[in-house]
Protein backbone atom coordinates (compact mmCIF):
# COMPACT_ATOMS: atom_id res chain seq x y z
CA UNK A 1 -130.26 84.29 50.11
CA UNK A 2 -131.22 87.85 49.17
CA UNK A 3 -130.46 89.30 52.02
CA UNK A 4 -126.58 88.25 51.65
CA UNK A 5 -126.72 88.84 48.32
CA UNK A 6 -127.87 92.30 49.39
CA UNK A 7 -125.20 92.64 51.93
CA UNK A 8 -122.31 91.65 50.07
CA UNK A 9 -123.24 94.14 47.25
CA UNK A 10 -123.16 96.63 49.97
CA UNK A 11 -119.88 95.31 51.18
CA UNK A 12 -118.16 95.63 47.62
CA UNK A 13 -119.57 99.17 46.81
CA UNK A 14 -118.63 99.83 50.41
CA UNK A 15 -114.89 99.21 49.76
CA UNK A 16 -114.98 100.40 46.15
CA UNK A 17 -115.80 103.90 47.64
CA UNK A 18 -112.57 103.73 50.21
CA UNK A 19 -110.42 103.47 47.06
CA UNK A 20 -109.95 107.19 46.24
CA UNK A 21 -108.25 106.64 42.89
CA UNK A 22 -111.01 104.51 41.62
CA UNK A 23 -113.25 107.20 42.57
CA UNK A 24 -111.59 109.34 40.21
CA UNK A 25 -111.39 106.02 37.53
CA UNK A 26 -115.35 106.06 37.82
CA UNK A 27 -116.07 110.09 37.58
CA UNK A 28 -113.90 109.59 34.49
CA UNK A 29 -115.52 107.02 32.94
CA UNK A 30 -118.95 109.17 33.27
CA UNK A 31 -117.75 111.99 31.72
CA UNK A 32 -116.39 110.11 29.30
CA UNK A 33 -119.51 108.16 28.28
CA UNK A 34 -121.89 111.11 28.07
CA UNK A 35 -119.63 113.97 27.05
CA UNK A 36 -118.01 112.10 24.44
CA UNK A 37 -118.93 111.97 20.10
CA UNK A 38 -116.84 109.57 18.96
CA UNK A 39 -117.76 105.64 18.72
CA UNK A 40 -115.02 103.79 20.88
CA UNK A 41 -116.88 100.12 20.84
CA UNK A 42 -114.96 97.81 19.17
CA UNK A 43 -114.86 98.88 15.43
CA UNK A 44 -116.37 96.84 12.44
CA UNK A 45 -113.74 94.83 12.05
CA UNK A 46 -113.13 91.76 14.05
CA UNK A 47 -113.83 91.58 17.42
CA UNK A 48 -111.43 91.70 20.72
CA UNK A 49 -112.36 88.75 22.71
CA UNK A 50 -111.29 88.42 26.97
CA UNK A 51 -109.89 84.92 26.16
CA UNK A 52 -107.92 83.19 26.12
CA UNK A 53 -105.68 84.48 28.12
CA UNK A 54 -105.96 85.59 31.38
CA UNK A 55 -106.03 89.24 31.16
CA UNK A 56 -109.24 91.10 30.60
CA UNK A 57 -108.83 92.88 26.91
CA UNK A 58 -109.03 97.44 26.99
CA UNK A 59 -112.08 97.09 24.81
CA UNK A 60 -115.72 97.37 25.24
CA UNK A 61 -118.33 94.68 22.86
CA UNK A 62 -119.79 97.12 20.25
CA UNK A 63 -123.26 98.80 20.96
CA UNK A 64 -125.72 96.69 20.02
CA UNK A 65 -124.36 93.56 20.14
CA UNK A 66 -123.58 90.21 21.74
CA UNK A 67 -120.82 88.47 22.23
CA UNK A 68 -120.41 84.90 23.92
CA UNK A 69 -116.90 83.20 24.54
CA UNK A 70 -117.16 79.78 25.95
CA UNK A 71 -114.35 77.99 26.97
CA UNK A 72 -113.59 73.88 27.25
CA UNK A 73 -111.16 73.71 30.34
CA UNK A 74 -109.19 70.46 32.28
CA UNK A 75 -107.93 72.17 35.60
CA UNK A 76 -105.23 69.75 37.67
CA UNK A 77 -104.97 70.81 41.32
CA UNK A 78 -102.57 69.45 43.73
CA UNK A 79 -105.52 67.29 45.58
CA UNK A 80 -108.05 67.32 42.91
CA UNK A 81 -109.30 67.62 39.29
CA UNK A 82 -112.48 69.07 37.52
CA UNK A 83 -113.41 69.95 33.60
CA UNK A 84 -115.32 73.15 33.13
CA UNK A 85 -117.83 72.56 29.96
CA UNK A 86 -117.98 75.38 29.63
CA UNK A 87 -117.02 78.55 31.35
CA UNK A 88 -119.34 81.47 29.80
CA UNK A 89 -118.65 84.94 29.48
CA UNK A 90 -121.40 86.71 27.93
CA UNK A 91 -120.97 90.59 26.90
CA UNK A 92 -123.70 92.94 25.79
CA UNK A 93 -123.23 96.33 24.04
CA UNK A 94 -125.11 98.97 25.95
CA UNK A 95 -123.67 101.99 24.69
CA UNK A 96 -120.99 103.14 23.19
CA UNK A 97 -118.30 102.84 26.19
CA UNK A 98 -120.42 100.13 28.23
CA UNK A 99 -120.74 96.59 28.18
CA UNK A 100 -122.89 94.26 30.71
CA UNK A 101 -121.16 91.40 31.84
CA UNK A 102 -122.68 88.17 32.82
CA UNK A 103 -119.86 85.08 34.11
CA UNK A 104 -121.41 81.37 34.32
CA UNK A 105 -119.77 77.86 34.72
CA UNK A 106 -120.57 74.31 34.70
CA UNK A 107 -117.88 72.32 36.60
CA UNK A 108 -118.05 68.57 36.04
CA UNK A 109 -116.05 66.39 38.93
CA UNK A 110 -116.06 63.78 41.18
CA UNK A 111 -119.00 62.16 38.07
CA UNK A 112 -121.64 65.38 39.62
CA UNK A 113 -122.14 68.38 36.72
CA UNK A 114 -122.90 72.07 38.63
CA UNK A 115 -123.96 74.31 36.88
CA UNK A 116 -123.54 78.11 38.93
CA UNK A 117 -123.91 81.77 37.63
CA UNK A 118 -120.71 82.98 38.35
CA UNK A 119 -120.51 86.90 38.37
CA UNK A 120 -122.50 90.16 37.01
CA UNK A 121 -120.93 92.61 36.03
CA UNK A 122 -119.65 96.14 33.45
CA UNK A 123 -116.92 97.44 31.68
CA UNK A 124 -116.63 100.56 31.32
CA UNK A 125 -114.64 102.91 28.23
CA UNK A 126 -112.15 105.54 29.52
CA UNK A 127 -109.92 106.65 27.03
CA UNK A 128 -108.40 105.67 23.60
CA UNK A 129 -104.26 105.06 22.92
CA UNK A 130 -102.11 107.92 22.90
CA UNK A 131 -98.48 107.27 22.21
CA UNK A 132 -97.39 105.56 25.32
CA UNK A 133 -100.86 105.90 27.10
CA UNK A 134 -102.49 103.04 26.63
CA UNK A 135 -106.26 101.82 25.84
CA UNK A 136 -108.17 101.72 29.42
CA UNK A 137 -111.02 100.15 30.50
CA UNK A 138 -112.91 99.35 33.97
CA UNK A 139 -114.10 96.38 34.77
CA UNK A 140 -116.79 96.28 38.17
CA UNK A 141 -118.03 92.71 39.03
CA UNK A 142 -119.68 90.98 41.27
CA UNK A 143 -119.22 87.38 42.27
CA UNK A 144 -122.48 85.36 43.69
CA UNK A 145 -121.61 83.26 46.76
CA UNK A 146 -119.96 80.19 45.33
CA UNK A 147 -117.06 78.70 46.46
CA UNK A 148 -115.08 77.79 43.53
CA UNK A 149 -114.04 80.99 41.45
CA UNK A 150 -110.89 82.48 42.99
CA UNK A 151 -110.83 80.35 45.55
CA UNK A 152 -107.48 81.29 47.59
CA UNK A 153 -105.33 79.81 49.70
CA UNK A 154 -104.87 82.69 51.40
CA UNK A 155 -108.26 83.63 52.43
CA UNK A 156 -109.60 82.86 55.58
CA UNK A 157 -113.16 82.22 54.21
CA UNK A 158 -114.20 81.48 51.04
CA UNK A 159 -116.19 84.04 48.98
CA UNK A 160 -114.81 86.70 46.81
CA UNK A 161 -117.24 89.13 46.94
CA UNK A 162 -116.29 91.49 43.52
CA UNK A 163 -113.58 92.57 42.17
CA UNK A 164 -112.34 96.33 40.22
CA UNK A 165 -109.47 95.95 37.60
CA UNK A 166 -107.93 98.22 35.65
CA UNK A 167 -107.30 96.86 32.00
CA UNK A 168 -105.06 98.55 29.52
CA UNK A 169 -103.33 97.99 26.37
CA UNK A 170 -100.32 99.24 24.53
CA UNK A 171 -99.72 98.51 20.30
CA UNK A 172 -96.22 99.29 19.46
CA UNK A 173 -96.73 97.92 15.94
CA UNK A 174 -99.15 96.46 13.54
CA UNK A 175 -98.37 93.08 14.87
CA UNK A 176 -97.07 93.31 18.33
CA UNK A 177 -99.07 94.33 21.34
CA UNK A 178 -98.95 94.66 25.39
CA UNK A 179 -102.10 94.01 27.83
CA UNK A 180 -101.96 94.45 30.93
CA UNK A 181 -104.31 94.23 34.08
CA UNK A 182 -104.23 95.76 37.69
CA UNK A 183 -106.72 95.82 40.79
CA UNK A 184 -108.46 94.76 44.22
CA UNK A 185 -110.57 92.08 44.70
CA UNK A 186 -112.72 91.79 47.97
CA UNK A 187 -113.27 89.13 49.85
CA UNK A 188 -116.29 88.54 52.51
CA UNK A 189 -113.95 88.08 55.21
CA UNK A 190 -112.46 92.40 54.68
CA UNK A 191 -109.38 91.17 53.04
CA UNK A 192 -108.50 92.13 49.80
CA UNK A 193 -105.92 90.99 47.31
CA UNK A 194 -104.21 92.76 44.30
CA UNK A 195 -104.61 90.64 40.84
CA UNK A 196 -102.00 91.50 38.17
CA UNK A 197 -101.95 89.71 34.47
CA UNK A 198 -98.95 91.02 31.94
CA UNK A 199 -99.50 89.70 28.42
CA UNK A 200 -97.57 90.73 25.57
CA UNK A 201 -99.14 88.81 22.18
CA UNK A 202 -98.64 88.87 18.52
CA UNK A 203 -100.48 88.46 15.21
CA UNK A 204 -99.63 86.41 12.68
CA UNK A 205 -101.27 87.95 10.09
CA UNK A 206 -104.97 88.64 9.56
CA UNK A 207 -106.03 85.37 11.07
CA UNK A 208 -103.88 84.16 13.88
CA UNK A 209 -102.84 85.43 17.66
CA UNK A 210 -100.40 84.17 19.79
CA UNK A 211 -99.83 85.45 23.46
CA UNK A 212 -97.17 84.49 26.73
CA UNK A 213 -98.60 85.68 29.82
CA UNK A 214 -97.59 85.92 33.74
CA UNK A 215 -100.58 86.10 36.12
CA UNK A 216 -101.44 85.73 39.25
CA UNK A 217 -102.16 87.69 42.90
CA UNK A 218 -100.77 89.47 45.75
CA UNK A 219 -101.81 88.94 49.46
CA UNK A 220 -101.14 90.38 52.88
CA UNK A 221 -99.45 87.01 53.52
CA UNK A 222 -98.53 85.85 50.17
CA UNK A 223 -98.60 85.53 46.66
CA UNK A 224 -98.46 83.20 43.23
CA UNK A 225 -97.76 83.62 40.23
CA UNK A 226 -99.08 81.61 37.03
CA UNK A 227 -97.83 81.18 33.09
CA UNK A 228 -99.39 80.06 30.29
CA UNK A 229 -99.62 80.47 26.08
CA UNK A 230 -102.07 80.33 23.63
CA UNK A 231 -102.91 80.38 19.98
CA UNK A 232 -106.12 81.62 18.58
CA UNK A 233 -107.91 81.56 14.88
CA UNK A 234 -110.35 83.98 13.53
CA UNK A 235 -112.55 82.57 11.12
CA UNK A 236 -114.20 85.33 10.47
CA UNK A 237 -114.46 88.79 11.78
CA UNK A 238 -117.31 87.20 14.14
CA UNK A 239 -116.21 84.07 14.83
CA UNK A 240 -112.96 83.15 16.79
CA UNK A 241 -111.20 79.86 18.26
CA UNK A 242 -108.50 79.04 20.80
CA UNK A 243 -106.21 76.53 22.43
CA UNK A 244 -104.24 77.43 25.38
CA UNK A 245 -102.23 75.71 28.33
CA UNK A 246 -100.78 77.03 31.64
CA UNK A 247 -98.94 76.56 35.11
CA UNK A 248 -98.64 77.22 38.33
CA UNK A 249 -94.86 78.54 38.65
CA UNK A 250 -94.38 77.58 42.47
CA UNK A 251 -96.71 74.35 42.32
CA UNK A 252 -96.07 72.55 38.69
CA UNK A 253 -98.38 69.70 39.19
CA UNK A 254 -101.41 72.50 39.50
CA UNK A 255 -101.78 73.34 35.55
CA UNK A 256 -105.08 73.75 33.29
CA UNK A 257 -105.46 73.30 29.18
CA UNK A 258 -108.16 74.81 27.63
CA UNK A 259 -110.01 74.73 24.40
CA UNK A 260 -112.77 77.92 23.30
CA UNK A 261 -114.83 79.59 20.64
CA UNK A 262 -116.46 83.09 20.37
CA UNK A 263 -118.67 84.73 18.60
CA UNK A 264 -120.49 88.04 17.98
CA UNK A 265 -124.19 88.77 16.54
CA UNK A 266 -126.54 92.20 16.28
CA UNK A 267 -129.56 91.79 18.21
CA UNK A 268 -130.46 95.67 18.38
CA UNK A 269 -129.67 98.85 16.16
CA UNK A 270 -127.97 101.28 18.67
CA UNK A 271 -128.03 105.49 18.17
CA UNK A 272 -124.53 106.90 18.72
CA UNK A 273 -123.80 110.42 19.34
């Protein structure tokens, strides 16, 4: 078990390194995070969550704290169906541009409950909104050997070993906003396919979100392409929850809905330069 745990890892930082633009991506993001004076963690006010849409959100949990967003899901596939109770994504503050990134799930079908740790993982700060560049982050994971998350029809085998995506953001008013995601993910068999996630959302006033979103992935030998929508309610400036639906574009009866709540706490008092 270590030992391909060990060689994956060497497998993803392998093709990581053959990208030559996310070698530049990465040099930024270290000059960035110790060159840097300003605080560019989320600010004080309430906190950017990664669901519940799809895409993964351009900012980074605020040092010193946790946040946890657990999601409620009923997933319809063309041959089978499963509840996840929950999905986990739990974030931890490092610094002031990095987050750790820890991915679990507990998939209930066929009357069995399996629980798995799904992927490790950072995100990364690289630079704040400027006119029409947008808020960018990193995101570097790797996925332990399950068989369930990504799972691709297009894949010869499998395992998704990590994956490297690009997440940005554009505000082009108070209320109106643009997310969007780009990048590889690697699979244990050399191929690699190209996820994308376009998400244009809204608030509705200080409390309420709602967000359209295409999704899906690019192979050598195809592709697919999802939709869904969502609505989300901050109670607080800590505490956040959702409701969201989606489909599979080419294959309607494959669909999911999905219920969440997240939440942010201080668990350490971080110095920032």
């Amino acid at each position: 078990m270590i030992l391909n745990i060990a060689e994956d890892l060497i497998f993803f930082v392998t093709n990581i390194l053959k990208t030559r633009f996310l070698i530049i991506l990465i040099l930024t993001a270290g000059l960035n995070c110790f060159l840097s004076v300003s605080v560019l963690g989320q600010p004080e006010g309430r906190m950017e969550t990664d669901r519940p849409d799809q895409a993964e959100c351009a900012s980074v949990v605020r040092a010193g704290y946790i946040q946890a967003e657990l999601g409620f899901n009923a997933n319809q596939f063309l041959e089978s169906s499963e509840w996840n109770l929950p999905t986990a994504l739990i974030k931890y503050g490092i610094a002031d541009k990095l987050e750790l990134r820890y991915i679990s799930v507990a998939i209930a079908k066929n009357n069995e409950l399996k629980y798995q740790p799904d992927a490790l993982g950072v995100k990364v700060f690289l630079f704040k909104e400027r006119g029409w560049i947008p808020q960018t982050t990193i995101i570097a994971q790797y996925h332990f050997d399950d068989t369930k998350r990504d799972l691709s029809d297009f894949n010869r085998t499998e395992h998704s070993v990590g994956e490297l995506i690009l997440s940005c953001q554009n505000n082009f008013t108070d209320r109106f906003g643009l997310g969007y995601n780009v990048g590889p993910e690697f699979h244990s068999d050399g191929t690699v396919e190209w996820i994308y996630r376009l998400t244009p959302g809204w608030n509705l006033g200080p409390k309420y979100f709602i967000y359209g979103e295409l999704f899906g992935r690019v192979a050598s030998e195809a592709s697919e392409i999802w939709t869904d929508a969502g609505l989300a309610r901050y109670l607080s400036d800590n505490l956040k929850i959702d409701l969201s639906a989606g489909y599979h574009i080419r294959e309607r009866k494959e669909w999911y809905a999905a219920v969440g709540i997240s939440w942010r706490f201080r668990v350490t008092s971080v110095r920032t330069r």
